[in-house]
Protein backbone atom coordinates (compact mmCIF):
# COMPACT_ATOMS: atom_id res chain seq x y z
CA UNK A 1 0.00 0.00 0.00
CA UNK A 2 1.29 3.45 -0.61
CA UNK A 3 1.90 6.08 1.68
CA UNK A 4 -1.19 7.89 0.46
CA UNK A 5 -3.19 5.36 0.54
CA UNK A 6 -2.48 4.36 3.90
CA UNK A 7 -3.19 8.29 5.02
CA UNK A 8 -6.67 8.28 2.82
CA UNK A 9 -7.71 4.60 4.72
CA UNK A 10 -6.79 5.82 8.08
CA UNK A 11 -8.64 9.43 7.25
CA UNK A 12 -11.67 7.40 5.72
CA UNK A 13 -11.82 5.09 9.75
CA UNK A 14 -11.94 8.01 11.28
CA UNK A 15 -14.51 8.94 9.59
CA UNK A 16 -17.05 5.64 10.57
CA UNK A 17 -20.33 6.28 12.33
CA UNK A 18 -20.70 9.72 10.71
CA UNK A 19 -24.42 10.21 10.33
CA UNK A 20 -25.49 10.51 6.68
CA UNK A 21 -26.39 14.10 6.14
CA UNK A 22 -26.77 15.56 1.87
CA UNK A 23 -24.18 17.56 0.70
CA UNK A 24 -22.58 17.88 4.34
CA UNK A 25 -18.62 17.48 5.04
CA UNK A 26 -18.25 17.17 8.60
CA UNK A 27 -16.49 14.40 11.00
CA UNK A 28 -18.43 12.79 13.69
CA UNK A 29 -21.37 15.40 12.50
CA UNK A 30 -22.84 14.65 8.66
CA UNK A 31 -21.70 13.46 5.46
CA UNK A 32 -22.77 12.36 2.36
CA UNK A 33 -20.10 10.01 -0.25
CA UNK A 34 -18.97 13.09 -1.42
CA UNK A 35 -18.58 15.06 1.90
CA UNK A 36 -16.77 11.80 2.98
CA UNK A 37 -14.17 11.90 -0.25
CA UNK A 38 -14.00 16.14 0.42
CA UNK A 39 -13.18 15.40 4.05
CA UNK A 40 -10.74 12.98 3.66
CA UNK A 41 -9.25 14.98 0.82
CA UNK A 42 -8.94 17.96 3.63
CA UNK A 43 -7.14 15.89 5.74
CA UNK A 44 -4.23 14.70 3.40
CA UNK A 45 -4.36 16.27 0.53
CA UNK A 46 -4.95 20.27 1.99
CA UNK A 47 -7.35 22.39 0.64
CA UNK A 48 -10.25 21.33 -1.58
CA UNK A 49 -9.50 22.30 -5.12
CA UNK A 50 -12.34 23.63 -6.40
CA UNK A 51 -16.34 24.67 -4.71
CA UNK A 52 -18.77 22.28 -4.58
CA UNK A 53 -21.87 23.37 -6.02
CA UNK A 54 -25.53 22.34 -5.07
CA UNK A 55 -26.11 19.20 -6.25
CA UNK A 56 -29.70 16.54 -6.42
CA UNK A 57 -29.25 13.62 -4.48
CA UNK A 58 -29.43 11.78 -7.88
CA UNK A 59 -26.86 13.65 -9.41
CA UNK A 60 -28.46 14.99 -12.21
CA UNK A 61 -29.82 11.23 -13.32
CA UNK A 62 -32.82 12.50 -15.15
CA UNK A 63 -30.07 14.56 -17.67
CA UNK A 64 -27.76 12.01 -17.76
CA UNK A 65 -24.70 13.87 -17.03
CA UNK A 66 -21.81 12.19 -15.33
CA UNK A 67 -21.06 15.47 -12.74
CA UNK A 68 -19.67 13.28 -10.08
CA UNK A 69 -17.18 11.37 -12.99
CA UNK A 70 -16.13 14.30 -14.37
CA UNK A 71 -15.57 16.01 -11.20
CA UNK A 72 -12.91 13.37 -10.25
CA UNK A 73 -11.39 13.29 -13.42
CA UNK A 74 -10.31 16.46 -12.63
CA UNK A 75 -8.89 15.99 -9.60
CA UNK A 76 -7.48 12.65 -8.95
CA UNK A 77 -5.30 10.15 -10.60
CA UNK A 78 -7.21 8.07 -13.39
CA UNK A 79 -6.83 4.10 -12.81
CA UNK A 80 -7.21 0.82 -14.22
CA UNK A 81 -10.14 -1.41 -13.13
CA UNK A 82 -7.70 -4.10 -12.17
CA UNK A 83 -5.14 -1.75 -10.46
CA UNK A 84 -6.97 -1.73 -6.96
CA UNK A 85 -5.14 -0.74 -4.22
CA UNK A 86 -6.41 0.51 -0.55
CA UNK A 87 -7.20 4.14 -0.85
CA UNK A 88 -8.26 4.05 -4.09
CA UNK A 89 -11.98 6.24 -4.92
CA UNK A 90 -14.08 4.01 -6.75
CA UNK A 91 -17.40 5.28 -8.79
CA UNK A 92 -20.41 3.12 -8.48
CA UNK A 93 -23.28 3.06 -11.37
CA UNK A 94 -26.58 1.97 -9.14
CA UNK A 95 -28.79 1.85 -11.93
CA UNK A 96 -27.67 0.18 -15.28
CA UNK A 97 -28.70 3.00 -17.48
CA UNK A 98 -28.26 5.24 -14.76
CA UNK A 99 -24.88 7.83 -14.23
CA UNK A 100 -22.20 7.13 -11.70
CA UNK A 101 -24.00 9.02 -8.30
CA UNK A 102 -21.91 6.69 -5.32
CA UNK A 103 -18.56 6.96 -4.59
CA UNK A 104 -16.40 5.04 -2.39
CA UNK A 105 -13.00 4.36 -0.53
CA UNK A 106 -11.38 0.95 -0.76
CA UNK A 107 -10.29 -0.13 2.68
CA UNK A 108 -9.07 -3.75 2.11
CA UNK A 109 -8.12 -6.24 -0.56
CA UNK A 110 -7.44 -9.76 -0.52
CA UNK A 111 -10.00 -12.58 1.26
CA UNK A 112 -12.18 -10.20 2.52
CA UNK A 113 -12.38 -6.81 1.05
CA UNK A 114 -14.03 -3.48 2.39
CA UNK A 115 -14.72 -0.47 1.10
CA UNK A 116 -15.93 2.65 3.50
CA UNK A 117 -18.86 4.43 1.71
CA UNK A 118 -21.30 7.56 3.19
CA UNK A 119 -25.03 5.74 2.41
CA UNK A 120 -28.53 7.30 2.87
CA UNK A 121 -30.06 5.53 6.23
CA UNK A 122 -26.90 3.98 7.25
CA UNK A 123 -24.29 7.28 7.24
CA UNK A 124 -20.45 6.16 6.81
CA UNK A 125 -20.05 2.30 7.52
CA UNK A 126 -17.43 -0.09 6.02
CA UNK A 127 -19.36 -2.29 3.67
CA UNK A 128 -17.87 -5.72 2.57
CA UNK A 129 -17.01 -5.01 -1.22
CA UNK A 130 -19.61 -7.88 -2.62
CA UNK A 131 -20.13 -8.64 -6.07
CA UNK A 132 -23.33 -6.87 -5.79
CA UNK A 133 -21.28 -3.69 -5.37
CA UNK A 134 -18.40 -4.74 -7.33
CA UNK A 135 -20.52 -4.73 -10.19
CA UNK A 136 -21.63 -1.30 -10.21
CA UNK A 137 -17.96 -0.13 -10.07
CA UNK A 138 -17.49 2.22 -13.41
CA UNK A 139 -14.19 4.19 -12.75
CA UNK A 140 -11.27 3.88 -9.99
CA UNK A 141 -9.13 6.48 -9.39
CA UNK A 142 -6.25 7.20 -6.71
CA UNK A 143 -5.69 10.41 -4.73
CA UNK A 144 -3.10 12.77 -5.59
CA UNK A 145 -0.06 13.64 -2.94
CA UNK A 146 -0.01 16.11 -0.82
CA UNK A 147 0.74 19.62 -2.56
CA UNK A 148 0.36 18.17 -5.83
């Protein structure tokens, strides 16, 4: 595991039993899987990079645009589906036809792999990474270092 990826995992933990609150980005107070990613971003990264604008909870589904996708693309590191490593951001696809509108930290590989993930009714909770969620996984991407 990489440095950063061992500071983004530890960042995400901290992060567990964080109620589930839209558009939020607050420890221990609310978060949605964005405020989650932008909070752990804060933490070792530095400053966010850009203003997060208002956004549905279905991330503009009915349109079609990928806003979430495109918003990562901008700011982290682009990876291969089978490159996983801990601390990667992975983009989930709920619906088939649907845009990418979950997002997601890997916490483990290996026999029994995690992922830690802000979700409606259940706020931020380490989730075995099933096939069921596997599945849905569109994009993986890696964080940048620190002042990059």
């Amino acid at each position: 595991m990489s440095v950063v990826g061992e500071q983004v995992v530890a960042e995400a933990r901290l992060w567990l039993g964080t109620p589930y609150r839209h558009q939020a980005s607050c420890k221990g107070a609310g978060a949605d899987c964005l405020g989650l990613l932008r909070g752990v971003w804060r933490a070792v990264v530095g400053q966010e990079p850009e203003a997060v604008p208002a956004y549905s909870a279905d991330w503009s589904e009915p349109q079609g645009e990928e806003r979430l996708w495109a918003a990562a693309g901008r700011r982290l590191i682009p990876k291969a589906a089978g490159d996983a490593a801990p601390g990667d951001v992975v983009l989930f696809r709920m619906r088939e036809q649907g845009v990418a509108n979950h997002l997601g930290i890997t916490a483990a590989l290996g026999a029994a792999p995690t992922f830690i993930h802000a979700y409606s009714g259940h706020g931020v909770v380490e989730s075995p990474f099933s096939e069921p969620w596997a599945r849905r996984v569109v994009a993986r991407f890696e964080f940048p270092k620190a002042g990059s």
